[in-house]
N, C-alpha and C. Protein backbone atom coordinates (compact mmCIF):
# COMPACT_ATOMS: atom_id res chain seq x y z
N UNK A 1 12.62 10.22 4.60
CA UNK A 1 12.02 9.12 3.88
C UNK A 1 12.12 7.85 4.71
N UNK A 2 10.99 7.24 5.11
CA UNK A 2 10.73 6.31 6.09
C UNK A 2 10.99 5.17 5.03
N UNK A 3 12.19 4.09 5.85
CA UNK A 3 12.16 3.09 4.44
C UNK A 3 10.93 1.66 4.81
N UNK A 4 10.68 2.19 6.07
CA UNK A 4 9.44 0.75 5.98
C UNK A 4 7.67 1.38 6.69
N UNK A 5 7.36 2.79 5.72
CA UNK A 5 6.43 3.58 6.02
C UNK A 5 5.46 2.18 6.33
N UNK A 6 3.80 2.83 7.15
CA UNK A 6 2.88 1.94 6.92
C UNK A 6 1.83 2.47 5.53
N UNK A 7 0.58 1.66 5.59
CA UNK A 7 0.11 1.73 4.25
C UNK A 7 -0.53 3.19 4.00
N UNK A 8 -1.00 3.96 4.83
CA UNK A 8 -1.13 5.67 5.13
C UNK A 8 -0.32 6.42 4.62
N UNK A 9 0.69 6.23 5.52
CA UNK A 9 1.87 7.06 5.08
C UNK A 9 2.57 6.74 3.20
N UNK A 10 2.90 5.49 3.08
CA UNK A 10 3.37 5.01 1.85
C UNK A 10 2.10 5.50 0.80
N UNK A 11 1.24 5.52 0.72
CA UNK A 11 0.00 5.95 0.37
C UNK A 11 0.16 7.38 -0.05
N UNK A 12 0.04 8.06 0.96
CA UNK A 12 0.48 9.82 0.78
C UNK A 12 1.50 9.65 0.37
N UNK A 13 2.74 9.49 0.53
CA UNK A 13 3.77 9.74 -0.26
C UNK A 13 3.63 9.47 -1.75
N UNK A 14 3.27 8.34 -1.79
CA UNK A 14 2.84 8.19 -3.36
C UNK A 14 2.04 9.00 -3.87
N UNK A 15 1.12 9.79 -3.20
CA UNK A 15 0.17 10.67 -3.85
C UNK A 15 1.17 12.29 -4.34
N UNK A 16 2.32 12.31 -3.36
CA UNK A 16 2.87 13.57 -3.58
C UNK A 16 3.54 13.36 -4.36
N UNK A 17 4.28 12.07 -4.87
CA UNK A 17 4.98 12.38 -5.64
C UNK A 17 4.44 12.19 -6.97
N UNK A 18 3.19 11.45 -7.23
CA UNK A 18 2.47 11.87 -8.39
C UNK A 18 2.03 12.69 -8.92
N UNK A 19 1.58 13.81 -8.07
CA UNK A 19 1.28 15.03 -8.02
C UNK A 19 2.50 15.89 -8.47
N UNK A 20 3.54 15.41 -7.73
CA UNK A 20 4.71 16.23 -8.10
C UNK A 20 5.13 15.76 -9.98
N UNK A 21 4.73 15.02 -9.97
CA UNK A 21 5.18 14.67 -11.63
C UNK A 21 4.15 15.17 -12.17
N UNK A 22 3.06 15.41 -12.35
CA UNK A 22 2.00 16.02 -12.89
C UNK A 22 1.96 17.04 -13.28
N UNK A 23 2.25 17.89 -12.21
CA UNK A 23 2.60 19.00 -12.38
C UNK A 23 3.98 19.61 -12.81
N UNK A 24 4.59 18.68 -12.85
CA UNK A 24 6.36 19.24 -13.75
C UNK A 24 7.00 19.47 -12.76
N UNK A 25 7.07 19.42 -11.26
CA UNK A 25 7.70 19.98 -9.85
C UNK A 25 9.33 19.36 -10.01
N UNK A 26 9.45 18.24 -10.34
CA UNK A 26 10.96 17.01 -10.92
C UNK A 26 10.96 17.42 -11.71
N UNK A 27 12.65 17.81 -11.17
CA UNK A 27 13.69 18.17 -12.68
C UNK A 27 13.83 16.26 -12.89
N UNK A 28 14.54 16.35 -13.88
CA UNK A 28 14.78 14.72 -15.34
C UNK A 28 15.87 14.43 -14.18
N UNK A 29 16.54 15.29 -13.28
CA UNK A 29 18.03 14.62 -12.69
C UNK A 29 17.27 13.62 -11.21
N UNK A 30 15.84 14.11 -11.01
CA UNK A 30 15.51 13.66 -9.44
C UNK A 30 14.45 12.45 -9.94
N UNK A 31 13.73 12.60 -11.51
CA UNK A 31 12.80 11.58 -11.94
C UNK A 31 13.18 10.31 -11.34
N UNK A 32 14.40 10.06 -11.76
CA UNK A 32 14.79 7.94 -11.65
C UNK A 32 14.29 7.89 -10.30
N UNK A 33 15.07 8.96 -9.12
CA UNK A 33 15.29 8.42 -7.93
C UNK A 33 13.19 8.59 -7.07
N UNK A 34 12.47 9.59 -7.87
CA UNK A 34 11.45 9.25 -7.20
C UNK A 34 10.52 8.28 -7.83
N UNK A 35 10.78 8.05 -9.13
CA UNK A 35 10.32 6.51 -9.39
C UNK A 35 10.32 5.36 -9.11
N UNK A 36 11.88 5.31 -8.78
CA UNK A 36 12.14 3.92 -7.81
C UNK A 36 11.43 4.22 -6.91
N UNK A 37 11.15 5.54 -5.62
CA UNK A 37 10.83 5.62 -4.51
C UNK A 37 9.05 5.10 -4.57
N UNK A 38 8.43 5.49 -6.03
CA UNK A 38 7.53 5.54 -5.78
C UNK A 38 6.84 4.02 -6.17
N UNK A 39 8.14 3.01 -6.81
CA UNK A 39 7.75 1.49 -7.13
C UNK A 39 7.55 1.33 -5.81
N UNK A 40 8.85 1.27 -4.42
CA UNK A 40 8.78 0.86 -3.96
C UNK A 40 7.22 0.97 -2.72
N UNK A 41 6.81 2.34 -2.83
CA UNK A 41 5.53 2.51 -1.73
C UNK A 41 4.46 1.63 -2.90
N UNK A 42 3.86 1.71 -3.99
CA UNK A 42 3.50 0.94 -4.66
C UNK A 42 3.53 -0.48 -4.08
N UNK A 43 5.15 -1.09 -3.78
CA UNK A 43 4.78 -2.38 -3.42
C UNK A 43 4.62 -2.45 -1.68
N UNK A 44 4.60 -1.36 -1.06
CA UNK A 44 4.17 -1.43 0.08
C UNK A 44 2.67 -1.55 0.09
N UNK A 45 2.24 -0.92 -0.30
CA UNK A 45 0.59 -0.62 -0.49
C UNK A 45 -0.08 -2.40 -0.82
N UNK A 46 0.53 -2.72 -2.11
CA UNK A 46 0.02 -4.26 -2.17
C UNK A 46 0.53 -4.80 -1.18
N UNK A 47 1.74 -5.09 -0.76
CA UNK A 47 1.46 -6.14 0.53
C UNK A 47 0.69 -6.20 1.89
N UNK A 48 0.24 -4.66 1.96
CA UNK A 48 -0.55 -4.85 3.04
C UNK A 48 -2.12 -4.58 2.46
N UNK A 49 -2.80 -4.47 1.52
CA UNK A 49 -4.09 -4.76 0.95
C UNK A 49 -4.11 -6.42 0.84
N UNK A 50 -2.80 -6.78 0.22
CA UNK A 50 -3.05 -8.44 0.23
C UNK A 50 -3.14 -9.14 1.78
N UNK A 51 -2.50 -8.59 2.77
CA UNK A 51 -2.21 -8.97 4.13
C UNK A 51 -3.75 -8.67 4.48
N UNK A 52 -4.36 -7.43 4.65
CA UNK A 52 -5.43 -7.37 5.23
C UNK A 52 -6.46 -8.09 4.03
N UNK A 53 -6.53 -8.68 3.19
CA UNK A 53 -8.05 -9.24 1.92
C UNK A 53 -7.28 -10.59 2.95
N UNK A 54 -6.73 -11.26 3.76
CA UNK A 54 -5.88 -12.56 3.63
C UNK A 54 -6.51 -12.69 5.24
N UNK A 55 -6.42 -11.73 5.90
CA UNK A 55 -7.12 -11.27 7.43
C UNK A 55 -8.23 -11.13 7.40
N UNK A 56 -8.91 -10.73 6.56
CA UNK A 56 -10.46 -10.30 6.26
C UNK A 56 -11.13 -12.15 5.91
N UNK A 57 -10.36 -12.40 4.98
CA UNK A 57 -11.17 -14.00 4.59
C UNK A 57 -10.97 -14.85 5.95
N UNK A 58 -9.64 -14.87 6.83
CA UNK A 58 -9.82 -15.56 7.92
C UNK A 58 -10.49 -15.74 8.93
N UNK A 59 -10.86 -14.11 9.02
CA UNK A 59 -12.21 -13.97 9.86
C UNK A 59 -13.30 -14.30 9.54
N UNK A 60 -13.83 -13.83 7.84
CA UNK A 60 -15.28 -14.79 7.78
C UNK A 60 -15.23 -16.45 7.63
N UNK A 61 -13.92 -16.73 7.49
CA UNK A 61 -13.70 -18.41 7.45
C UNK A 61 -14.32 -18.87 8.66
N UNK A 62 -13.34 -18.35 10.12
CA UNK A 62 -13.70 -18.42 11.07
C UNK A 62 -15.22 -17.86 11.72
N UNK A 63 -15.90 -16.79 10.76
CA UNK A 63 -17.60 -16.63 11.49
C UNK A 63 -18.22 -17.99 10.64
N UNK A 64 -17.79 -17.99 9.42
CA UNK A 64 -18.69 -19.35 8.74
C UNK A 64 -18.50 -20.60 9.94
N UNK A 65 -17.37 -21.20 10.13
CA UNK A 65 -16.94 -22.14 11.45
C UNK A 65 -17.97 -21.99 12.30
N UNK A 66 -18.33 -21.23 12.85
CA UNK A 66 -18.96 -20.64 14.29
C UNK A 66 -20.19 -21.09 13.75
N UNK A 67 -20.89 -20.23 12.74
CA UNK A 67 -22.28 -20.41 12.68
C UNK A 67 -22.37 -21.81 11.79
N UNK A 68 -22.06 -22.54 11.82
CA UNK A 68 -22.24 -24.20 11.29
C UNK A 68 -21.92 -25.30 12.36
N UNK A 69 -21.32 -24.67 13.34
CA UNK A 69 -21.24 -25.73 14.42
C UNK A 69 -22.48 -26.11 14.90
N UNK A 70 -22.27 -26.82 16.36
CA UNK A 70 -23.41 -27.27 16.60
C UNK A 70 -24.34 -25.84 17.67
N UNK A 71 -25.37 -26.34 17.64
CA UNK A 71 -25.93 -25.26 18.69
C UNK A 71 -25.97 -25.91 20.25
């Protein structure tokens, strides 16, 4: 268990272990510990969707800049 996966990896993991609850795969003794595991890829996932929507606006900030200057 990678504790600072990137958004791929944290991504799939979260998918397995949803899957794994879905299907009944967790016994009640392993639930807590892959819930926490799975808050925490959860908040991996938002910080880097918010990081890249935050990268994405800087760049069209910066093409708007460009095409309003002068010619």
């Amino acid at each position: 268990m990678d504790d600072n996966p990137n958004y791929t990896e944290a991504f799939n993991e979260l998918q397995e272990i949803v899957s794994e609850i879905e299907l009944g795969e967790i016994g009640v003794d392993d639930l807590s510990d892959k819930v926490k595991r799975a808050a925490l890829l959860i908040k991996v996932c938002k910080k880097k969707l918010r990081s890249t929507e935050e990268n994405v606006k800087d760049i069209l900030r910066e093409l708007e800049d460009v095409s309003e200057g002068p010619l």
